[in-house]
Protein backbone atom coordinates (compact mmCIF):
# COMPACT_ATOMS: atom_id res chain seq x y z
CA UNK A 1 39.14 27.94 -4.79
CA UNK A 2 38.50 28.45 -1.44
CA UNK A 3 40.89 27.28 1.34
CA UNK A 4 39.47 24.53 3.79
CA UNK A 5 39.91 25.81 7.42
CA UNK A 6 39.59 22.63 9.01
CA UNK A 7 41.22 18.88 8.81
CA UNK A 8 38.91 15.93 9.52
CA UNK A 9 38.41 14.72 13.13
CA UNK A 10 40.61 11.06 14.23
CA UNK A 11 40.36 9.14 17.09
CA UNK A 12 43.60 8.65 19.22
CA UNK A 13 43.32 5.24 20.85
CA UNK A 14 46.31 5.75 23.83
CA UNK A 15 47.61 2.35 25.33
CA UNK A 16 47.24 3.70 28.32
CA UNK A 17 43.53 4.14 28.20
CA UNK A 18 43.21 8.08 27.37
CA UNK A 19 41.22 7.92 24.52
CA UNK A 20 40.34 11.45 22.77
CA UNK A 21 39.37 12.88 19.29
CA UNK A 22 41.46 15.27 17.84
CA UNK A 23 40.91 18.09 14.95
CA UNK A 24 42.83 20.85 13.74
CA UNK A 25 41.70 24.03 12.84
CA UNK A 26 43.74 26.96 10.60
CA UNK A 27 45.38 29.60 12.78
CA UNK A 28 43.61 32.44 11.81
CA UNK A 29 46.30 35.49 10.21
CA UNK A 30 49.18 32.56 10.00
CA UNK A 31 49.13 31.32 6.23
CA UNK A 32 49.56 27.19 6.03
CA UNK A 33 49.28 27.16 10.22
CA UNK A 34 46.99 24.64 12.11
CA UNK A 35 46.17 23.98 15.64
CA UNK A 36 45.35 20.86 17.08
CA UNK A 37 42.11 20.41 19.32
CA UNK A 38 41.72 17.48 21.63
CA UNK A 39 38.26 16.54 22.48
CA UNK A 40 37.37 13.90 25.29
CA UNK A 41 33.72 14.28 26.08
CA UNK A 42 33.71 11.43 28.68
CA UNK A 43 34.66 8.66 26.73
CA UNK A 44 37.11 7.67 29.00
CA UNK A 45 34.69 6.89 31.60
CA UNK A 46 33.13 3.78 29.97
CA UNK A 47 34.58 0.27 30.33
CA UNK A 48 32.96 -2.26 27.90
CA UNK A 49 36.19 -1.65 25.00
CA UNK A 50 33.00 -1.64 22.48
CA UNK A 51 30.67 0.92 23.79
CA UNK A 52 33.98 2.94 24.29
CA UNK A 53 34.68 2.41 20.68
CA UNK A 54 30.97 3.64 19.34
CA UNK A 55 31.29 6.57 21.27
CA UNK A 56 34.84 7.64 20.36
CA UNK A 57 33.54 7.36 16.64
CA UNK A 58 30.03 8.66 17.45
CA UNK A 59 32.17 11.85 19.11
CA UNK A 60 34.28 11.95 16.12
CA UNK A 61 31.25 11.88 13.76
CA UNK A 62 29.55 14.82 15.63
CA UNK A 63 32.55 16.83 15.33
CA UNK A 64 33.53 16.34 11.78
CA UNK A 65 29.47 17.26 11.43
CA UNK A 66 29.75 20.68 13.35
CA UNK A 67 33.11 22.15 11.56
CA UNK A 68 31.44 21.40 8.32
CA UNK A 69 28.48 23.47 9.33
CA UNK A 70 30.70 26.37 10.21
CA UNK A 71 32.14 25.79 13.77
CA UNK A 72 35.17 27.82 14.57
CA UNK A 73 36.69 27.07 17.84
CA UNK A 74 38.97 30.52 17.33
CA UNK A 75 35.00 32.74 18.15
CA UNK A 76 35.13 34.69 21.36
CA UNK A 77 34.10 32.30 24.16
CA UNK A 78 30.18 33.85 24.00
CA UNK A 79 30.29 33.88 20.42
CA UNK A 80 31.58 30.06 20.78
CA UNK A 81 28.83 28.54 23.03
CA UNK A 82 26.27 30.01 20.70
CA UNK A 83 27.43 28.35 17.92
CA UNK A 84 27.72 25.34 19.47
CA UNK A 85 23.97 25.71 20.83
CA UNK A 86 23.10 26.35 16.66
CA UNK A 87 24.79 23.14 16.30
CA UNK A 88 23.28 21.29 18.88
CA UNK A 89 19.54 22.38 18.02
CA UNK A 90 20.49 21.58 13.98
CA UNK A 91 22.00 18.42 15.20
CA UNK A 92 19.18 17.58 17.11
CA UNK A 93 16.60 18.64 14.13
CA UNK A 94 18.40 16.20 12.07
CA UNK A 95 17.97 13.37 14.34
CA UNK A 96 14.34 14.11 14.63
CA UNK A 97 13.76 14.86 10.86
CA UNK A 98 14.93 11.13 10.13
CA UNK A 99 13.28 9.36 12.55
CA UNK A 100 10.29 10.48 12.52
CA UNK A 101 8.94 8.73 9.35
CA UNK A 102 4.97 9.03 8.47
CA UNK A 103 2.91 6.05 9.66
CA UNK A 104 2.67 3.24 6.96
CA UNK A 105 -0.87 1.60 6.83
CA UNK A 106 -0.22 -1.11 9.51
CA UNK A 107 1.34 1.55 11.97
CA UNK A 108 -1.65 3.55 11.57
CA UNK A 109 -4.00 0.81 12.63
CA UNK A 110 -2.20 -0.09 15.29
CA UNK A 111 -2.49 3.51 16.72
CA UNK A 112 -6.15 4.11 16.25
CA UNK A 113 -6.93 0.87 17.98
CA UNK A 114 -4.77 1.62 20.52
CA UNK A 115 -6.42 4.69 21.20
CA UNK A 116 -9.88 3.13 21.02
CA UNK A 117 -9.23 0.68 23.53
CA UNK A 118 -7.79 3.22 25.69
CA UNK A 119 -11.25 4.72 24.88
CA UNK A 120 -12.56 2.08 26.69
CA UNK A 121 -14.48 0.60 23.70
CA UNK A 122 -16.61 -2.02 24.06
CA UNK A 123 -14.89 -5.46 22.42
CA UNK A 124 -17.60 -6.22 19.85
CA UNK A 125 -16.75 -2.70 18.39
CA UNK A 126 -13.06 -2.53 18.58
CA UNK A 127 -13.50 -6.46 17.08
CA UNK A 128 -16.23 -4.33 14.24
CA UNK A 129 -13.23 -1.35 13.75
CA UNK A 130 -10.49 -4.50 13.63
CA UNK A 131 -12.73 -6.74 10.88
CA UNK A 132 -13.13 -3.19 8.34
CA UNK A 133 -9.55 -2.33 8.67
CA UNK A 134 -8.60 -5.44 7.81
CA UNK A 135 -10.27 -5.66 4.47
CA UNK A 136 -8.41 -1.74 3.84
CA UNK A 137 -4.86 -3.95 4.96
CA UNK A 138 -5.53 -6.47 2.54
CA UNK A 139 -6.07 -4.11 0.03
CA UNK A 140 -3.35 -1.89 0.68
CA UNK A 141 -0.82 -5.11 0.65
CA UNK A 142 -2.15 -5.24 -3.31
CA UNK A 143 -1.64 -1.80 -4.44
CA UNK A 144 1.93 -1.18 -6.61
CA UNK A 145 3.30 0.78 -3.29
CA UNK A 146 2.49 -1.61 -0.38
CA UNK A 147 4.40 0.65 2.16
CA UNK A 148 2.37 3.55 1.18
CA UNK A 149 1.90 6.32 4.21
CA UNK A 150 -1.55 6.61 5.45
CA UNK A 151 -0.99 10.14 4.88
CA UNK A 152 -0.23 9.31 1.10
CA UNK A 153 -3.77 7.73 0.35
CA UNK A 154 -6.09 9.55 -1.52
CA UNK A 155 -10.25 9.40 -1.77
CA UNK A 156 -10.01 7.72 -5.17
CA UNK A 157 -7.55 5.17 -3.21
CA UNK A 158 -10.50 4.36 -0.77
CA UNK A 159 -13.35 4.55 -3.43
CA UNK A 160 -11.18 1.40 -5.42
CA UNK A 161 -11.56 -0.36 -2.04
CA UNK A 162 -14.82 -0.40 -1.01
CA UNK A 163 -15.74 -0.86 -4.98
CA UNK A 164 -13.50 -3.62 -5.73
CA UNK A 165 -15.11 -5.41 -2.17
CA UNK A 166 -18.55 -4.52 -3.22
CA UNK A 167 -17.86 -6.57 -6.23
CA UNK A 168 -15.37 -9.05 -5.26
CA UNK A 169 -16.60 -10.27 -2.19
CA UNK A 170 -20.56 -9.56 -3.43
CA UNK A 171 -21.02 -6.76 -0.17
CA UNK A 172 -24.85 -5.95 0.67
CA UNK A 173 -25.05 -2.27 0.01
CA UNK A 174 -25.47 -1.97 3.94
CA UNK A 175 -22.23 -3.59 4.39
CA UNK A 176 -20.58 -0.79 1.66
CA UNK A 177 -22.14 2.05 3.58
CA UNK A 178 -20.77 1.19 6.93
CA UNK A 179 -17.35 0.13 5.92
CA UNK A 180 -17.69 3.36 3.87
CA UNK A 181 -18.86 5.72 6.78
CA UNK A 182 -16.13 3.94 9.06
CA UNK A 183 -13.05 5.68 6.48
CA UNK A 184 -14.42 8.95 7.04
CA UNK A 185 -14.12 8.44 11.10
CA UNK A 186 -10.91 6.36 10.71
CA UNK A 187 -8.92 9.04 8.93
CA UNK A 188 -9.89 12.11 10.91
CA UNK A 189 -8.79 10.15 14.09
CA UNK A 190 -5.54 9.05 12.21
CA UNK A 191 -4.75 12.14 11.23
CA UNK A 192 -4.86 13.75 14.96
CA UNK A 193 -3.17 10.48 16.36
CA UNK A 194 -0.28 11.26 14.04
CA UNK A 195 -0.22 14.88 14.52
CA UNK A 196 0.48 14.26 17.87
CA UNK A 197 3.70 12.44 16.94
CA UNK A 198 4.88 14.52 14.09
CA UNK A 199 3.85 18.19 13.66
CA UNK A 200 4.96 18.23 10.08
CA UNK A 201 2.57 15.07 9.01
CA UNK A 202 -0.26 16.20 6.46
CA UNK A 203 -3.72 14.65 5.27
CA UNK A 204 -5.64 15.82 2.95
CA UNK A 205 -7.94 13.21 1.81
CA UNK A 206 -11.49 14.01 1.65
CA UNK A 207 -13.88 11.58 2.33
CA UNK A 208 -16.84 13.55 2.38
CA UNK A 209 -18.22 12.72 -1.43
CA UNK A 210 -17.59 8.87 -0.84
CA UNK A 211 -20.46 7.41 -2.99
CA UNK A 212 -23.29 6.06 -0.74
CA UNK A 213 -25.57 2.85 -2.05
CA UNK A 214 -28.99 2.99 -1.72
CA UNK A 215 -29.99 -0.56 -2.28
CA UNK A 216 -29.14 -3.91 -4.09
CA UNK A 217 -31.91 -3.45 -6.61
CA UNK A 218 -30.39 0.05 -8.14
CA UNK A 219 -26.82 -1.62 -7.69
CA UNK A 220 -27.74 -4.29 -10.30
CA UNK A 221 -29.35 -2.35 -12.62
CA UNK A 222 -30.28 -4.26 -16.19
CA UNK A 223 -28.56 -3.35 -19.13
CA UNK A 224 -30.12 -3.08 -22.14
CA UNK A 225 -29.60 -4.67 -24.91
CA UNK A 226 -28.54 -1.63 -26.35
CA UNK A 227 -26.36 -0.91 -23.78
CA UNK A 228 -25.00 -4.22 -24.00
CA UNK A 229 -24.52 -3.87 -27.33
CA UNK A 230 -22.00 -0.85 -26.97
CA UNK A 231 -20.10 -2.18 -23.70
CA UNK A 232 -19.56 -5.63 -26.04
CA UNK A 233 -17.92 -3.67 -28.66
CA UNK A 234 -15.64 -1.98 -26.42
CA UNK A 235 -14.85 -5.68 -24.84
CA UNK A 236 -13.98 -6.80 -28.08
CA UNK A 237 -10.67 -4.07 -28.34
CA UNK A 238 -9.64 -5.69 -25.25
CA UNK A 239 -9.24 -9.63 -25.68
CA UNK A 240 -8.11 -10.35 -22.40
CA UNK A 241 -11.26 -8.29 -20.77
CA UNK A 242 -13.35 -9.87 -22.87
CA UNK A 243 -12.17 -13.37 -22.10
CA UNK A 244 -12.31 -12.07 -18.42
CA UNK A 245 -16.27 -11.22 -18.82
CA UNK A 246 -16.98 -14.44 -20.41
CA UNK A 247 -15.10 -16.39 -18.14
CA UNK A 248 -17.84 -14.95 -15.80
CA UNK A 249 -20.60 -15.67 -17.77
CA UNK A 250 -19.82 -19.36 -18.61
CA UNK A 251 -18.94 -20.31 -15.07
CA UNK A 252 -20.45 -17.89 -12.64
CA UNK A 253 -17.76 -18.14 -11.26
CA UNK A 254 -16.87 -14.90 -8.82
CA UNK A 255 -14.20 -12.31 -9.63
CA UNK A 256 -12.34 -13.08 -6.73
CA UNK A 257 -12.09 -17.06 -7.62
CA UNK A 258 -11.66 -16.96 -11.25
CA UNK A 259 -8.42 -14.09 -10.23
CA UNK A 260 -6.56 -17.08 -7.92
CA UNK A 261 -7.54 -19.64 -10.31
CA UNK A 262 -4.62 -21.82 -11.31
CA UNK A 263 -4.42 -24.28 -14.78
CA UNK A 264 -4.04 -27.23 -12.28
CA UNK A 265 -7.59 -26.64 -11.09
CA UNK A 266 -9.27 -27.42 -14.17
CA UNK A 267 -10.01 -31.33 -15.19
CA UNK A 268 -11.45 -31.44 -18.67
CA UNK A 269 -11.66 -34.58 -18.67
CA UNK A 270 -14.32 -35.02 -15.94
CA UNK A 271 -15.49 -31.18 -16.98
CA UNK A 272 -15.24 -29.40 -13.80
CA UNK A 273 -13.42 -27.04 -12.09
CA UNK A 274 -11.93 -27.25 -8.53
CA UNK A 275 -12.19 -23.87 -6.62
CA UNK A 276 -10.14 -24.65 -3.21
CA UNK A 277 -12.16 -22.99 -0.25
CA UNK A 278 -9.53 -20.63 0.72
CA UNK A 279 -10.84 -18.69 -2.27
CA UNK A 280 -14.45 -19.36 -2.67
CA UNK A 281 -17.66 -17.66 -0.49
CA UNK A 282 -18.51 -20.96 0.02
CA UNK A 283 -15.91 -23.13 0.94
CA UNK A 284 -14.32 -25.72 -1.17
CA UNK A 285 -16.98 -26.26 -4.34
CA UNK A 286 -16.86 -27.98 -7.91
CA UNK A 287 -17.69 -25.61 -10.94
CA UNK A 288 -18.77 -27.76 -14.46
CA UNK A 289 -17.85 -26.84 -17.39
CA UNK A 290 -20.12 -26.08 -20.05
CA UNK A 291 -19.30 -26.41 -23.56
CA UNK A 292 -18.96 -23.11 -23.91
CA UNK A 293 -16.87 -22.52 -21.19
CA UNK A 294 -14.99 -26.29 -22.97
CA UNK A 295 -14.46 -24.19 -25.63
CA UNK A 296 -13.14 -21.07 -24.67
CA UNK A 297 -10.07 -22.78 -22.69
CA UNK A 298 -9.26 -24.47 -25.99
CA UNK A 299 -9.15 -20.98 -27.55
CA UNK A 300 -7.09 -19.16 -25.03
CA UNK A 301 -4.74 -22.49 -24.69
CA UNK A 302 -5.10 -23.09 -21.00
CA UNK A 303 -4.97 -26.65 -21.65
CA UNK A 304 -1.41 -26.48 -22.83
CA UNK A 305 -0.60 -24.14 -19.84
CA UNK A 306 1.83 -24.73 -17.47
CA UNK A 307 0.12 -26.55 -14.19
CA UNK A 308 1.21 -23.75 -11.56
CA UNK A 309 0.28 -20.65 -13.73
CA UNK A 310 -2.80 -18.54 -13.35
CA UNK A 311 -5.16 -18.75 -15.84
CA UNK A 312 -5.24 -15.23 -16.14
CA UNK A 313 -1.53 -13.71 -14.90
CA UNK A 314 0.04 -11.04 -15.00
CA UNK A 315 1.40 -10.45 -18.90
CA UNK A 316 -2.34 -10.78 -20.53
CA UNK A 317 -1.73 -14.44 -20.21
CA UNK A 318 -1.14 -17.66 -18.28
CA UNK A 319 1.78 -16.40 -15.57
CA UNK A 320 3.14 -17.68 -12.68
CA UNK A 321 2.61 -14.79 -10.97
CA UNK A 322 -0.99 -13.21 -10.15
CA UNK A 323 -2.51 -10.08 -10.87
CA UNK A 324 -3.43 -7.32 -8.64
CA UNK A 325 -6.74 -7.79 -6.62
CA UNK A 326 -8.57 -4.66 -8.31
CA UNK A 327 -6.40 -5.39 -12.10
CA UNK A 328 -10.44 -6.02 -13.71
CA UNK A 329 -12.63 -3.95 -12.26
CA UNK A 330 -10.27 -0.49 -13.25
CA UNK A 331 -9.97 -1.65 -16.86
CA UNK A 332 -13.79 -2.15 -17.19
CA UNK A 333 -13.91 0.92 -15.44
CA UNK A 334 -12.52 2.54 -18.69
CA UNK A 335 -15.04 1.18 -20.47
CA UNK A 336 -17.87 2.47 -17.98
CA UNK A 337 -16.35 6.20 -18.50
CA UNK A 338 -16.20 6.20 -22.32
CA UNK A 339 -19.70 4.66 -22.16
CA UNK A 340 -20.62 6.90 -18.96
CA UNK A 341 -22.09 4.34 -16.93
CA UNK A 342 -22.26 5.22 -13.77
CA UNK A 343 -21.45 3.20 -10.43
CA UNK A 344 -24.90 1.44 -10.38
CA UNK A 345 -23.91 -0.97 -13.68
CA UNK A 346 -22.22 -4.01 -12.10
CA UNK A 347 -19.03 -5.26 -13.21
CA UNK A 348 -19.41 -5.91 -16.55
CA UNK A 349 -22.53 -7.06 -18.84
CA UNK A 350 -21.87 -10.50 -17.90
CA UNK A 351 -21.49 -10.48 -14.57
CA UNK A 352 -25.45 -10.44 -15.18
CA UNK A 353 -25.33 -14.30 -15.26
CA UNK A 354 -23.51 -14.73 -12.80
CA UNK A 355 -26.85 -13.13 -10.50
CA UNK A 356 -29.39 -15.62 -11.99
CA UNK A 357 -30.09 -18.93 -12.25
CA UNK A 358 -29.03 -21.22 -15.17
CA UNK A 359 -32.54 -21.41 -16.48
CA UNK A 360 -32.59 -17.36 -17.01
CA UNK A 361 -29.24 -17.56 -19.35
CA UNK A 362 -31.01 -17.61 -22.78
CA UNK A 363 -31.99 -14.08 -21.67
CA UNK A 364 -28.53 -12.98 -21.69
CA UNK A 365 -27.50 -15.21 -24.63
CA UNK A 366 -29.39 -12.83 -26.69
CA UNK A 367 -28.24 -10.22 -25.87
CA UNK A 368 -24.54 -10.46 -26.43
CA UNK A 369 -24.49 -13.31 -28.92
């Protein structure tokens, strides 16, 4: 086992104010020998008995840091101040190693529209950039790793957003498209803002393949009834989807509203259903309940639910805690890859009623009855 040539820096707090930090180091050639070092540093010089204190430790800290890297105050004088340079610059690569964390999501937009202002940007587009990175915020805050780096997020991260708005919050495809082009500028100016800071920082998502939409029509295109036929079957292995899709198609109600909706917002009694305006398109609205719709809450036992649970929470069932904001949409998305569907088939087969009026539902009672 190897001997240790060094003891552990203390601090020596005199009475009469002469403060200093003291180490010992082996006496090279003398077996068992040690000599003491006393170290000062300008402690002394400060008044206020705690700053005094958090330097004498910080001193203490820095020493007991440098003798276990190596230091040997015994080295030739020129020898010596090298070392103690190599110390210093490792020292000071430490400090800046730790501080300089990559730029979480919020950081990052802070930056950029710092920059654009300083651009001189006029305020209806810096008020544009602040309205699109606040959807991308939002969406972040509901991902499993809220604190995500910007540097961390990856195209497919970015494709779930824009998709789960398109849906969600019923974007025209012209909205989609400039949201969509917007990434593309936002993250090549992030990623040079951030350079700047931090040399070691890395992005490398591509943005460049982002799917484009061409118009509303082709987004909503029909499907068949034998297409219908095949997505209902794969609905059927997953009971919770499927309740999910015909929770849509009874209410037409959006994905967004029927995700916050709570047991306490449903009165069977006078068969409607309250949808508070914080989370509707429209404000504050009343949804009726068919007897279809009647029915299916009887099956999935909402009406013995507790009041403050969401109708569909986190556990496949009634919870008191809400799922993620994109938890649908990627488990129909499953069902669009076995199937391969591509991105133009809307959320599920019947999110088709939830596009026409009530008259048209026969249609679509055909084809998945």
């Amino acid at each position: 086992m190897r001997t240790r040539q060094f003891k552990n820096a203390r601090i020596v707090r005199a009475k009469d104010g002469d403060w200093r930090v003291v180490y010992e180091y082996r006496i090279p050639g003398q077996t068992g020998k040690f000599r003491k070092f006393y170290v000062r540093d300008g402690i002394n010089y400060i008044r206020d008995p705690e700053e005094k204190e958090l330097a004498a430790q910080q001193l203490r800290d820095d020493i007991d840091y440098a003798l276990a890297f190596g230091f040997n105050p015994f080295l030739p004088q020129e020898l010596l101040c090298r070392q103690i340079s190599e110390q210093e610059s490792i020292l000071s690569a430490e400090k800046e190693r730790k501080t300089l964390k990559p730029w979480n999501v919020p950081e990052t937009v802070e930056k950029f529209l710092e920059y654009c202002r300083k651009r001189g940007l006029s305020e209806n587009t810096v008020r544009t950039y602040v309205s699109f990175l606040n959807n991308m915020k939002k969406y972040v805050e509901s991902m499993t790793d809220p604190h995500i780096p910007c540097s961390a997020l990856t195209e497919q991260h970015i494709q779930d957003f824009l998709d789960y708005y398109f849906f969600e919050e019923e974007w025209t495809p012209r909205t989609y498209n400039n949201h969509a082009k917007f990434m593309s500028q936002f993250f090549a100016r992030a990623a040079k803002l951030e350079k700047k800071n931090n040399r070691n920082i890395n992005y490398e998502i591509d943005l460049s393949d982002l799917i484009i939409k061409k118009d509303r029509a082709e987004k909503n295109r029909y499907y068949s009834p034998f297409v219908a036929q095949k997505v209902k079957a794969e609905l059927l292995k997953d009971p919770e989807l499927y309740y999910y899709s015909e929770w849509i198609f009874y209410s037409c109600m959006r994905p967004k509203e029927i995700r916050c909706l709570k047991v306490q917002d449903i009165d069977l009694s006078s068969r409607q259903i309250k949808v508070p305006g914080p989370n509707g398109k429209t404000g504050d609205r009343l949804v009726p309940i068919c007897d279809e719709l009647h029915q299916l809450i009887k099956e999935m036992g909402i009406d013995k639910a507790k009041l403050n649970h969401y109708v569909f929470g986190k556990g496949q069932t009634t919870s008191p805690e809400q799922v993620y904001e994109d938890y649908f949409r990627r488990r129909y998305q499953k069902i669009k890859d076995l199937l391969k569907l591509d991105y133009n088939y809307i959320y599920t087969v019947f999110m088709e009623a939830h596009k026409v009026c009530y008259t048209d539902r026969s249609r679509f009672l055909r084809i998945i009855k």
